[in-house]
Protein backbone atom coordinates (compact mmCIF):
# COMPACT_ATOMS: atom_id res chain seq x y z
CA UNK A 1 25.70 -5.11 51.95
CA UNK A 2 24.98 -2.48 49.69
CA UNK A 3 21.66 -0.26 49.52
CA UNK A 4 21.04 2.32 45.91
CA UNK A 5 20.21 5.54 46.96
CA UNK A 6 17.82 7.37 44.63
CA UNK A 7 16.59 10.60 44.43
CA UNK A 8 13.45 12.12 44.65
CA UNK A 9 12.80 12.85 41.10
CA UNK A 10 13.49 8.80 40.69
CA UNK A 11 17.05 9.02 39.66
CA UNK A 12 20.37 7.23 41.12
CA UNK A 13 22.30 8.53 43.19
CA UNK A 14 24.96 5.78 43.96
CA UNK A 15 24.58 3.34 46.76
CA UNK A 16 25.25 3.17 50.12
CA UNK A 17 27.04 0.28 52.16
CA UNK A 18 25.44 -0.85 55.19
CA UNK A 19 26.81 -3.15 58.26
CA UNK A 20 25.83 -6.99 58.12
CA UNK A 21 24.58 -7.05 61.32
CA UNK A 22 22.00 -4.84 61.22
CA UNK A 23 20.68 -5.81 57.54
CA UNK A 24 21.76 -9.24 57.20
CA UNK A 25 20.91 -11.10 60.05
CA UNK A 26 18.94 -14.19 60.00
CA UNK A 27 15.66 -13.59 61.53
CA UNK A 28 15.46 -15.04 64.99
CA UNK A 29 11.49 -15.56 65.02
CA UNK A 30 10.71 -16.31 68.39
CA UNK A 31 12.48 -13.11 69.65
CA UNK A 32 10.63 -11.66 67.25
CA UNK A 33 7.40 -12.77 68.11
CA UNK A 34 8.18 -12.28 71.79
CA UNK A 35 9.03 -8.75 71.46
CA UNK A 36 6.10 -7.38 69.25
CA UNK A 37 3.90 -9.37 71.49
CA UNK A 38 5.24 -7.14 74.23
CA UNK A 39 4.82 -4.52 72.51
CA UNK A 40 1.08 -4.68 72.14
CA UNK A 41 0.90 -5.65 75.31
CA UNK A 42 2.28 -2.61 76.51
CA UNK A 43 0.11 -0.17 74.70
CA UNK A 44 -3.28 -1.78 76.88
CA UNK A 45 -4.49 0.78 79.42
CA UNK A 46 -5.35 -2.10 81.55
CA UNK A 47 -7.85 0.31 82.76
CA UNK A 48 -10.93 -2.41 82.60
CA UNK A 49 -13.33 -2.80 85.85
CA UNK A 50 -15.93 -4.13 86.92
CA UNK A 51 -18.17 -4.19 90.59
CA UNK A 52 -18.35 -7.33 92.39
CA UNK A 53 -21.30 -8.24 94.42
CA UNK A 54 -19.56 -6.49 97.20
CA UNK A 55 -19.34 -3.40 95.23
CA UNK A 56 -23.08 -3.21 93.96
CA UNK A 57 -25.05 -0.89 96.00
CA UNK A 58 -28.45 -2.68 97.24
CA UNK A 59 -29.13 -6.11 98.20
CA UNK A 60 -29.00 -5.65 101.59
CA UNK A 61 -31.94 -7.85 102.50
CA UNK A 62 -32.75 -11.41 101.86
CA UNK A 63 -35.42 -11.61 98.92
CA UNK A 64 -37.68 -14.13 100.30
CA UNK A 65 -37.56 -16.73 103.07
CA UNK A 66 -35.52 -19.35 103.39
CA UNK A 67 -37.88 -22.61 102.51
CA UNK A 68 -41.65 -22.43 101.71
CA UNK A 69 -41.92 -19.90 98.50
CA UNK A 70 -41.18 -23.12 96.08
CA UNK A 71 -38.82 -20.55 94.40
CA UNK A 72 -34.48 -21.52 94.70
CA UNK A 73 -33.02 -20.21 97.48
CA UNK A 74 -31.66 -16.58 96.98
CA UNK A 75 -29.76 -14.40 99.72
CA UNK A 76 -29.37 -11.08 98.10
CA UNK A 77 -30.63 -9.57 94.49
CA UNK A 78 -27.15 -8.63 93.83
CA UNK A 79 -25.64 -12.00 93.28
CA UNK A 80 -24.18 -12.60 90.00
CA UNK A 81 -27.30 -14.71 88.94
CA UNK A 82 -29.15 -11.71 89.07
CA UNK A 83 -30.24 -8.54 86.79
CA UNK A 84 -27.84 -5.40 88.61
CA UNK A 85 -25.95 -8.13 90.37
CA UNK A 86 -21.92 -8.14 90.63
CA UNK A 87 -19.92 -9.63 88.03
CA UNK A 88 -18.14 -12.77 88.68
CA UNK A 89 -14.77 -13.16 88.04
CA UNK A 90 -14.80 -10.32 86.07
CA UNK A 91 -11.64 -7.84 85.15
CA UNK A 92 -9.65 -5.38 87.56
CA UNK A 93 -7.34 -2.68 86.62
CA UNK A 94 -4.13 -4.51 85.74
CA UNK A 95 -0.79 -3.86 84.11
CA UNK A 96 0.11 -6.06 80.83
CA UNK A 97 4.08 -4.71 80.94
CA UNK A 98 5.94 -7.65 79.91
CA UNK A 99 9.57 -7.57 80.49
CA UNK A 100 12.12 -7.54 77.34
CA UNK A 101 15.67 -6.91 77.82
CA UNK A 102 17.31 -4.87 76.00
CA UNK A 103 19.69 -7.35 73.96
CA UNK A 104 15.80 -8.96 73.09
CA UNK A 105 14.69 -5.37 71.61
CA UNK A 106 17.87 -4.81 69.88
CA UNK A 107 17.88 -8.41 68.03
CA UNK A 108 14.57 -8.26 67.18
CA UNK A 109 14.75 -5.05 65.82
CA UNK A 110 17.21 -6.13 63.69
CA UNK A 111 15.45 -9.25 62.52
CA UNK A 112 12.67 -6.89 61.25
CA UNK A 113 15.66 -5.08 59.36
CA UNK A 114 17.35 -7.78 58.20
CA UNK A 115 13.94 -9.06 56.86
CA UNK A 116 13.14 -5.91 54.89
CA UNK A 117 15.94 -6.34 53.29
CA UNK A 118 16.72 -9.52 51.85
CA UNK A 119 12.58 -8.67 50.36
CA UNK A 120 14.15 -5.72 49.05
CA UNK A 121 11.58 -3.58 51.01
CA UNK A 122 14.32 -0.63 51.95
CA UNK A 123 14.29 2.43 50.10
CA UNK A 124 16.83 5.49 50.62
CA UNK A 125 16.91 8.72 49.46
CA UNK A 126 19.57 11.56 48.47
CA UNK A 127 17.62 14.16 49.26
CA UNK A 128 13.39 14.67 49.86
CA UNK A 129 13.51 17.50 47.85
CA UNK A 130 10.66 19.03 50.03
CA UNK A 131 11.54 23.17 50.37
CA UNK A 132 8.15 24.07 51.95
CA UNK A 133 5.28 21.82 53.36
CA UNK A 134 2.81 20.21 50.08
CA UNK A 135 0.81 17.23 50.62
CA UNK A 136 0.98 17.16 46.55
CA UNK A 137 4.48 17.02 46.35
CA UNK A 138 4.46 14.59 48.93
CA UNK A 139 2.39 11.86 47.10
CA UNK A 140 4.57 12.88 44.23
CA UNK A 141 7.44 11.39 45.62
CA UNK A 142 5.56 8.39 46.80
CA UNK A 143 4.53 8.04 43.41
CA UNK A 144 7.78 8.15 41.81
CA UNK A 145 9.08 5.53 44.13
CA UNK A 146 6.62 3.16 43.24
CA UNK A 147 4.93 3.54 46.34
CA UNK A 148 1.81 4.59 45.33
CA UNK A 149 0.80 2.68 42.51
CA UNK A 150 -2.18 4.16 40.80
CA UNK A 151 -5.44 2.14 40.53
CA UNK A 152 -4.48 0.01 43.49
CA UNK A 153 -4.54 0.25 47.35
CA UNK A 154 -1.27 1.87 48.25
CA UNK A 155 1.04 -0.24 50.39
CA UNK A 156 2.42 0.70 53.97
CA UNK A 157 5.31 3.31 53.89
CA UNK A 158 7.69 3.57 57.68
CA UNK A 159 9.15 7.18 56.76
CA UNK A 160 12.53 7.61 58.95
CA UNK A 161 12.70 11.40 58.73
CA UNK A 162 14.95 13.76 61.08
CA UNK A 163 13.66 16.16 63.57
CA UNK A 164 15.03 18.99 61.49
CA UNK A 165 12.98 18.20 58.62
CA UNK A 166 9.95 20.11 59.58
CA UNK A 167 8.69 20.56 55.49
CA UNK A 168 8.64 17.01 55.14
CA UNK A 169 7.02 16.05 58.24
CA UNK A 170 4.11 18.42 57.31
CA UNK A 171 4.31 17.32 53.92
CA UNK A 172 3.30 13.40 54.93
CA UNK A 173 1.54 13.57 58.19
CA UNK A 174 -1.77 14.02 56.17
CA UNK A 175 -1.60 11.00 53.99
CA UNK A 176 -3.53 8.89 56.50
CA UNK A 177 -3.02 5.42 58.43
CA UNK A 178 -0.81 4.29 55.37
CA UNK A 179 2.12 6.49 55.70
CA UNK A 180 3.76 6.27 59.15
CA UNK A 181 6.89 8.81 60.16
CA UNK A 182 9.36 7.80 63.19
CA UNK A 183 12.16 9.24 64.33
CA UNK A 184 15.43 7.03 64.11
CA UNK A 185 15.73 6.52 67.55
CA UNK A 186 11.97 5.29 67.51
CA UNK A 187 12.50 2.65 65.35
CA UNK A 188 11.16 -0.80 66.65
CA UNK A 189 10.33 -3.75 65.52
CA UNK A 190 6.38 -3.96 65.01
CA UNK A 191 6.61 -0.75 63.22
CA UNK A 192 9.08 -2.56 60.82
CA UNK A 193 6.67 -5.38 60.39
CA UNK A 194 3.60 -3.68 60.39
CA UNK A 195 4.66 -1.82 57.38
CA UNK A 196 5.50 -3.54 53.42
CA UNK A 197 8.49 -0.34 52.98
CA UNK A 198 10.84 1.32 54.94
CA UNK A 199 12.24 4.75 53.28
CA UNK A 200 15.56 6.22 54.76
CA UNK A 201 17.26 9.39 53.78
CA UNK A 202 21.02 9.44 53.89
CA UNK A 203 21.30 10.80 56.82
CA UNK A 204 18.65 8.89 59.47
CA UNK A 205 20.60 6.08 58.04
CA UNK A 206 23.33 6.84 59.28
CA UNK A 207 21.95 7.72 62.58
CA UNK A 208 20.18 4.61 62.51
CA UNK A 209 23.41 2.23 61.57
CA UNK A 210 25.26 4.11 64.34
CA UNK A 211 22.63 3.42 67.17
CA UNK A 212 21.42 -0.01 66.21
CA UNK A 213 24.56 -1.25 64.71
CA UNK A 214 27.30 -3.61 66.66
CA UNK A 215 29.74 -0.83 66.38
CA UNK A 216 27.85 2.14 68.26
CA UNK A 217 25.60 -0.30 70.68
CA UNK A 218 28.54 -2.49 70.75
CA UNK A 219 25.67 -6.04 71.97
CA UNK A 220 26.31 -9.30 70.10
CA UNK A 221 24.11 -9.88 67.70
CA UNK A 222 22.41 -13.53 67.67
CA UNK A 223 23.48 -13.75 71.72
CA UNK A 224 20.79 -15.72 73.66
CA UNK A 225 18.50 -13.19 75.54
């Protein structure tokens, strides 16, 4: 499979040819599914609490008698009936870690790949162009990739940038929750998803095909998890 490069002034610069198995795999859904779900799963702090009628200070003393009052029987003011009483069945600090093997990550992550690209959702670049840090020429770029259409509500960009490319990073990280930069090696598959383009420069491709593909993580793609 082949990708066209393009540069940042919107001209061609060739294409680039990508392995099958990380681009052109056919969507396995329910791994899919399985694995973002973990994913947002995982980011809960799980840090919920509540007191039960155990833990609510007071109450200490029966209300009223027993039989007589014409009133229901009560036996402290901290039941869960009650104004200030303990909650019932109410939630504890908990962990929502699921567990996803790694072959489950991997082929899920390419799924998300695979489906960005037969949509023809993949864009990737020459060169950013970007000498020193300008949110102008930033959304200059954007705009000459199409990706910020004037007049309408710009779409969802993943950037893949390298560590090294400290002008760019500066240059994007103010465009708000619609322009989203990873790292190569944080690529996953929600953030795939999430997004309508993924951008690439030549070289977090390659970094990317050699991690993720069959050849440098050398797991069978499609292999039951």
């Amino acid at each position: 499979m082949n990708l066209d490069v393009t540069t940042a002034s919107g001209g061609t610069a060739g294409t680039v040819e990508v392995p099958p198995d990380l681009f052109e795999v056919v969507p396995n859904l329910a791994v899919l599914h399985q694995v973002v779900t973990a994913q947002l799963a995982h980011r809960r702090a799980g840090s919920h609490s509540t007191k039960t009628r155990a833990e609510v200070s007071g109450g200490g003393a029966k209300p009223w008698r027993q039989k007589g009052t014409g009133r229901a029987r009560q036996g402290s003011i901290r039941s869960p009936q009650w104004r200030g009483g303990g909650i019932a069945h109410g939630p504890k600090p908990r962990s929502y870690t699921q567990r996803t093997p790694k072959k489950m990550v991997r082929l899920a992550l390419r799924s998300a790949l695979s489906d960005r690209a037969a949509e023809k959702r993949i864009k990737v670049l020459d060169s950013w162009d970007i000498d020193e840090p300008k949110t102008a020429r930033a959304l200059q770029v954007l705009e000459t990739l199409g990706l910020r259409p004037p007049g309408q509500r710009p779409p969802r960009v993943l950037l893949v940038l390298d560590r090294s490319e400290h002008a760019v990073w500066k240059s994007f990280r103010n465009l708000g929750a619609r322009v989203q930069i990873v790292l190569p090696e944080e690529l996953n598959a929600y953030d795939v998803i999430v997004n309508d383009w993924l951008v690439f420069s030549r070289g977090t491709l390659d970094t990317a095909v050699a991690r993720y593909s069959n050849a440098g993580a050398q797991v069978p793609v499609g292999e039951p998890a």
